[in-house]
N, C-alpha and C. Protein backbone atom coordinates (compact mmCIF):
# COMPACT_ATOMS: atom_id res chain seq x y z
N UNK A 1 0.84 -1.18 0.00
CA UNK A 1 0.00 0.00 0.00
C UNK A 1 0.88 1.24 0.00
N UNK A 2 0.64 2.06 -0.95
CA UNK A 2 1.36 3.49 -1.13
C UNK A 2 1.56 4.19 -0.32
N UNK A 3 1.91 5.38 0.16
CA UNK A 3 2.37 6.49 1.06
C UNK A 3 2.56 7.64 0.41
N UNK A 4 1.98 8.76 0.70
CA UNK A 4 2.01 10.20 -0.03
C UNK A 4 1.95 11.04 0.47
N UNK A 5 2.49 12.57 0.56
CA UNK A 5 2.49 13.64 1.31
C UNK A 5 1.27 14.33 1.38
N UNK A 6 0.68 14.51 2.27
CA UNK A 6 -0.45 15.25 2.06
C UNK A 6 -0.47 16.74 2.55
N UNK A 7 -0.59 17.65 2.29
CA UNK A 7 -0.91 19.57 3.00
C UNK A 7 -1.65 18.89 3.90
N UNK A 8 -1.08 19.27 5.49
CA UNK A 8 -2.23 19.14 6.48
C UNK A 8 -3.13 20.64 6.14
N UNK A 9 -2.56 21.18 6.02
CA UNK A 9 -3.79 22.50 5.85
C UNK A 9 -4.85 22.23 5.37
N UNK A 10 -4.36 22.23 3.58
CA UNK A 10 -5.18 22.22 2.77
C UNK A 10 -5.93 20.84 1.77
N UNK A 11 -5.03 20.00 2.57
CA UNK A 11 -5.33 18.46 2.15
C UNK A 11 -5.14 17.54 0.72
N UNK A 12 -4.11 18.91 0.08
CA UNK A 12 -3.53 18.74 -1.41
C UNK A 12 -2.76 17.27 -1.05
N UNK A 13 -2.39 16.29 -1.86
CA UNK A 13 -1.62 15.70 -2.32
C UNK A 13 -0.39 15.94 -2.96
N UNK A 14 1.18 15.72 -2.98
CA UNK A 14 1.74 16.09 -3.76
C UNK A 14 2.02 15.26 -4.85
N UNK A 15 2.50 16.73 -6.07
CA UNK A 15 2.58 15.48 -7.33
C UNK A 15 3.22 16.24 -7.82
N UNK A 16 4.20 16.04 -9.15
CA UNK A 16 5.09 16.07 -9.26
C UNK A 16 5.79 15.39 -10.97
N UNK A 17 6.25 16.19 -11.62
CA UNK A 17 6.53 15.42 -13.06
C UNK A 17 7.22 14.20 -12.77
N UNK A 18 6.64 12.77 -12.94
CA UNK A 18 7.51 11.57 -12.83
C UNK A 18 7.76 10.96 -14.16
N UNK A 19 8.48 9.91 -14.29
CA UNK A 19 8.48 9.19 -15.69
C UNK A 19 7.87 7.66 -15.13
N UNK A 20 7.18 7.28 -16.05
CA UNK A 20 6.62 5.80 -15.57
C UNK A 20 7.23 4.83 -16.23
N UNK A 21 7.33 3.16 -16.43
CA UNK A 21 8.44 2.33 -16.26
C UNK A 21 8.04 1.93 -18.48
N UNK A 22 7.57 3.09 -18.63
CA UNK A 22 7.77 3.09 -20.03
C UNK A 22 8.58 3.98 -20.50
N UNK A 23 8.86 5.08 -19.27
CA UNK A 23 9.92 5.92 -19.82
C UNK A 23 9.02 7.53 -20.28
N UNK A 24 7.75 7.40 -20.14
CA UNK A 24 7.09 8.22 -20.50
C UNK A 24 7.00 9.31 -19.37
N UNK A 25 7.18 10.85 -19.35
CA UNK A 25 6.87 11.70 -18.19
C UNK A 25 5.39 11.96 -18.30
N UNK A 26 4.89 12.15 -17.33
CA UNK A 26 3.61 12.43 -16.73
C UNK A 26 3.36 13.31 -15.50
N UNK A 27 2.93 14.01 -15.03
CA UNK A 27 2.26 14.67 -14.07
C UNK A 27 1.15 13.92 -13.26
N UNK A 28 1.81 13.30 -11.88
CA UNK A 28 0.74 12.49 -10.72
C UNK A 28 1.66 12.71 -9.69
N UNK A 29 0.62 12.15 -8.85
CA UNK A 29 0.95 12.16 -7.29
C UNK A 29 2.16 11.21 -6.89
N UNK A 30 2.78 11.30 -6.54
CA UNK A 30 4.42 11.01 -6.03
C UNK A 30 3.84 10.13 -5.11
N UNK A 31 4.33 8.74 -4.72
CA UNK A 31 4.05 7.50 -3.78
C UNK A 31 5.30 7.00 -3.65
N UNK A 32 5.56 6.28 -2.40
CA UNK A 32 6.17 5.09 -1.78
C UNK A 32 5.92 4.60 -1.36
N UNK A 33 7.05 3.76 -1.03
CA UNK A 33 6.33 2.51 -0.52
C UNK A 33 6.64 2.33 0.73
N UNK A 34 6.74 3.30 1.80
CA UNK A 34 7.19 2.62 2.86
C UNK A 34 7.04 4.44 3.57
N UNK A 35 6.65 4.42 4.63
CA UNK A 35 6.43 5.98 5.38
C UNK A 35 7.60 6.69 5.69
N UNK A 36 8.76 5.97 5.99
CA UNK A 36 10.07 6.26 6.02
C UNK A 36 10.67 7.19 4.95
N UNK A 37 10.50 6.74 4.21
CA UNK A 37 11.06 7.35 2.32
C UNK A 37 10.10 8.38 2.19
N UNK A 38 8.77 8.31 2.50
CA UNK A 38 8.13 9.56 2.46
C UNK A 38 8.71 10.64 3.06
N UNK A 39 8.46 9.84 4.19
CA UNK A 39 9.15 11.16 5.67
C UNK A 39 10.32 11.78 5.49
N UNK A 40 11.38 10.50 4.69
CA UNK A 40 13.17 11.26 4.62
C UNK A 40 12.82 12.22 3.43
N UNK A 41 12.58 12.17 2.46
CA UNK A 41 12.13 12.73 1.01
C UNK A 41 11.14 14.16 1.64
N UNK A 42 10.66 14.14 2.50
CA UNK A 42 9.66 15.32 2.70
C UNK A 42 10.67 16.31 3.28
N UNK A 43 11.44 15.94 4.50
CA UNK A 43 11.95 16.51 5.10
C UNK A 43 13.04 17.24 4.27
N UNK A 44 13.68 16.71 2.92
CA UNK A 44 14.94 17.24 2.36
C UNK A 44 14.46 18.08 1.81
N UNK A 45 13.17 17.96 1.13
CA UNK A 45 12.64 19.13 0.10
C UNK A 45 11.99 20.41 0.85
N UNK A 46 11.84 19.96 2.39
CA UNK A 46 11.56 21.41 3.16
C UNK A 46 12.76 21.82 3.81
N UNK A 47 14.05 21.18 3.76
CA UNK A 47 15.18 21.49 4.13
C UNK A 47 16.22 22.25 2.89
N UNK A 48 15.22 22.28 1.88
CA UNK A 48 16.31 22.92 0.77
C UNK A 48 15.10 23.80 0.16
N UNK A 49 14.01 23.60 0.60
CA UNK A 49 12.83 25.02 0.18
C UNK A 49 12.02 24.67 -1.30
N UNK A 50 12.48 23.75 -1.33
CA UNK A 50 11.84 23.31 -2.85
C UNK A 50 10.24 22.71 -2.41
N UNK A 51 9.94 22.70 -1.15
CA UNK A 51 8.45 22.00 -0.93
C UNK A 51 8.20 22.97 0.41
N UNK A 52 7.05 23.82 0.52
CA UNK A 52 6.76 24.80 1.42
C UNK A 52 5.53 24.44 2.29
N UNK A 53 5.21 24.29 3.55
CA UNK A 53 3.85 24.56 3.82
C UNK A 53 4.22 23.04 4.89
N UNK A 54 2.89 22.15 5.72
CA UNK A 54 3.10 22.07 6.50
C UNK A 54 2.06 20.18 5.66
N UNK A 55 3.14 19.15 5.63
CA UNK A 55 3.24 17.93 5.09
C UNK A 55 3.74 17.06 5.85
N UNK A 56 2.68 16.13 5.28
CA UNK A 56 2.51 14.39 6.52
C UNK A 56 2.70 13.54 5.27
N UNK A 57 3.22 12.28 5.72
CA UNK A 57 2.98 10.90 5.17
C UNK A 57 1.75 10.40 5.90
N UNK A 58 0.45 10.20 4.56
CA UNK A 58 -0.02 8.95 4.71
C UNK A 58 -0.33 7.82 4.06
N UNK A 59 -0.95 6.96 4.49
CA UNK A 59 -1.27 5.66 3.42
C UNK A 59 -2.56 6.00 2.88
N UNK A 60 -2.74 5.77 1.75
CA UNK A 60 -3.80 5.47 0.94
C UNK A 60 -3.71 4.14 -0.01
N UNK A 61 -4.57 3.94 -0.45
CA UNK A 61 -5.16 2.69 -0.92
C UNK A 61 -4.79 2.94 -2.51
N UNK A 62 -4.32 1.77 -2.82
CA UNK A 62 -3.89 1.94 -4.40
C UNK A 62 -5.03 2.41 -5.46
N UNK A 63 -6.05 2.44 -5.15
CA UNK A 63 -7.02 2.68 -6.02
C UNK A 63 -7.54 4.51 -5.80
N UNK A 64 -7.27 4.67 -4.60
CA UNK A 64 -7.41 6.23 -3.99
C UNK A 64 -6.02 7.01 -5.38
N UNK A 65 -4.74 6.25 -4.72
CA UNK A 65 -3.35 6.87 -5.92
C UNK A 65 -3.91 6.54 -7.32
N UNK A 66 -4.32 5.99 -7.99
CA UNK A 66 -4.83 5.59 -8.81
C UNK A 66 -5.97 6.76 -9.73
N UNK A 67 -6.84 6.94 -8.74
CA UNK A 67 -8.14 7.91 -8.92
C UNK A 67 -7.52 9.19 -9.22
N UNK A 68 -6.60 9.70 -8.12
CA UNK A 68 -5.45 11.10 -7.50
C UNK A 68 -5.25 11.34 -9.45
N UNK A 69 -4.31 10.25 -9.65
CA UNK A 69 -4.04 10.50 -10.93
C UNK A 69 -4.90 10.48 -12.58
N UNK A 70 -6.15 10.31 -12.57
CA UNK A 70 -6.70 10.68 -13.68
C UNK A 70 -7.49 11.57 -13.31
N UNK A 71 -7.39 12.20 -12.16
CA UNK A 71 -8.50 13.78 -11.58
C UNK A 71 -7.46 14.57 -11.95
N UNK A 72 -6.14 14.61 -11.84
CA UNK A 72 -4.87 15.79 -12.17
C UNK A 72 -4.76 15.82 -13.82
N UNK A 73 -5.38 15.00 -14.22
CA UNK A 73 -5.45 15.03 -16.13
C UNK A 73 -4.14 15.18 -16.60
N UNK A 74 -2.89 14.58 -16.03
CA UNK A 74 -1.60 14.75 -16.85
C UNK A 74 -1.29 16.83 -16.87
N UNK A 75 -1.84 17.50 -16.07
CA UNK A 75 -1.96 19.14 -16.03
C UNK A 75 -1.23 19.27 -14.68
N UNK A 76 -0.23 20.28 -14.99
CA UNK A 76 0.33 20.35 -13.49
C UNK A 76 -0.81 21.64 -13.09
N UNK A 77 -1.58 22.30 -13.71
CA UNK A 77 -2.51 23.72 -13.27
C UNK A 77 -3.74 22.87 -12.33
N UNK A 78 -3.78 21.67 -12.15
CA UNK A 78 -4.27 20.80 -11.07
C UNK A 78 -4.09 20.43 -10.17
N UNK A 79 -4.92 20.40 -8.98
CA UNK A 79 -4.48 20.14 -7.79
C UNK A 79 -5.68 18.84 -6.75
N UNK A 80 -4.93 17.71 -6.23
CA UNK A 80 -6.21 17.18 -5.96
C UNK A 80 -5.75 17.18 -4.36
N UNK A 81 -7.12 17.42 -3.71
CA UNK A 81 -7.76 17.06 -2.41
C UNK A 81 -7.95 15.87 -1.77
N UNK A 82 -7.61 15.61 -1.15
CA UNK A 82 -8.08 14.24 -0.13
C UNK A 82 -8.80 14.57 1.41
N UNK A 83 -9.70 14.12 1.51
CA UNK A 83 -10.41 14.56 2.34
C UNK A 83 -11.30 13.29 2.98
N UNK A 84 -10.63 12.32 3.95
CA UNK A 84 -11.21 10.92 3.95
C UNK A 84 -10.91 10.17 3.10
N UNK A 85 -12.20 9.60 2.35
CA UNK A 85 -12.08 8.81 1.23
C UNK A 85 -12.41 10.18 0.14
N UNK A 86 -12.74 11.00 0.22
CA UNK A 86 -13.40 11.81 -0.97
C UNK A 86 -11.84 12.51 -1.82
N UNK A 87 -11.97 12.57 -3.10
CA UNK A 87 -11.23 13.54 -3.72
C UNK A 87 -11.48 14.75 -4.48
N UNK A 88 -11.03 15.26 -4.52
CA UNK A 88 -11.48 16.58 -5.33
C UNK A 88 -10.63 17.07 -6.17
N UNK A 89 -10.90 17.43 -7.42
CA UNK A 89 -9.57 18.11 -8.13
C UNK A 89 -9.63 19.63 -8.32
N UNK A 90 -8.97 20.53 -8.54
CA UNK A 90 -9.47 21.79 -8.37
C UNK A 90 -7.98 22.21 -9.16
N UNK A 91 -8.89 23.37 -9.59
CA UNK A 91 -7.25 24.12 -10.22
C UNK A 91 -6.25 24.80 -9.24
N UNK A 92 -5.45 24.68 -9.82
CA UNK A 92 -4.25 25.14 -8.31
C UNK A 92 -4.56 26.61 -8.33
N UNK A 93 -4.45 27.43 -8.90
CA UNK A 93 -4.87 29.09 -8.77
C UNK A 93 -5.60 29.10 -8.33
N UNK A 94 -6.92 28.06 -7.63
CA UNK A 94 -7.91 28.12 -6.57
C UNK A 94 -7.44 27.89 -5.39
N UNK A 95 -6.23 27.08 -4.48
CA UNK A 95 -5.92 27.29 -3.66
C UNK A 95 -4.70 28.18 -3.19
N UNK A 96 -3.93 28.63 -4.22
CA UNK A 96 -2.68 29.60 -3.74
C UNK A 96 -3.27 30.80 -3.03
């Protein structure tokens, strides 16, 4: 089961241009596999300023990461919500 940073604030997910194991880049939500790697990985990117604001590791369900990523439409001007089980996608110029 995955692991992902979530905005305690605002309950964004992070995501992030990745390449998938075709080699193809895409725009989705960033996962691991283990809360550790979340946690070390969170902490470096608020230790060098490249990730701002106030972020947790949690688990979600492969089908939740799954969903995360066809609500962000391959658009980084997207932003999705987690809120329980519910998601929401919203344009990011709606929460800055």
């Amino acid at each position: 089961m995955p692991y992902v940073l979530q905005n305690v604030t605002s309950g964004e997910l992070y995501a992030c241009m990745q390449v998938n194991h075709y080699d193809l880049g895409y725009y989705g939500v960033k996962a691991w596999d283990s809360q550790q790697s979340a946690e070390a990985d969170c902490a470096q990117w608020l230790g060098d300023d490249s990730l701002t604001g106030d972020w947790q590791a949690v688990h979600v369900e492969e089908r939740i990461l799954k969903l995360s990523n066809v609500k962000l439409k391959n658009n980084p001007a997207y932003a999705v919500l987690l809120s329980g089980e519910s998601l929401q996608a919203i344009r990011r110029d709606a929460i800055d």
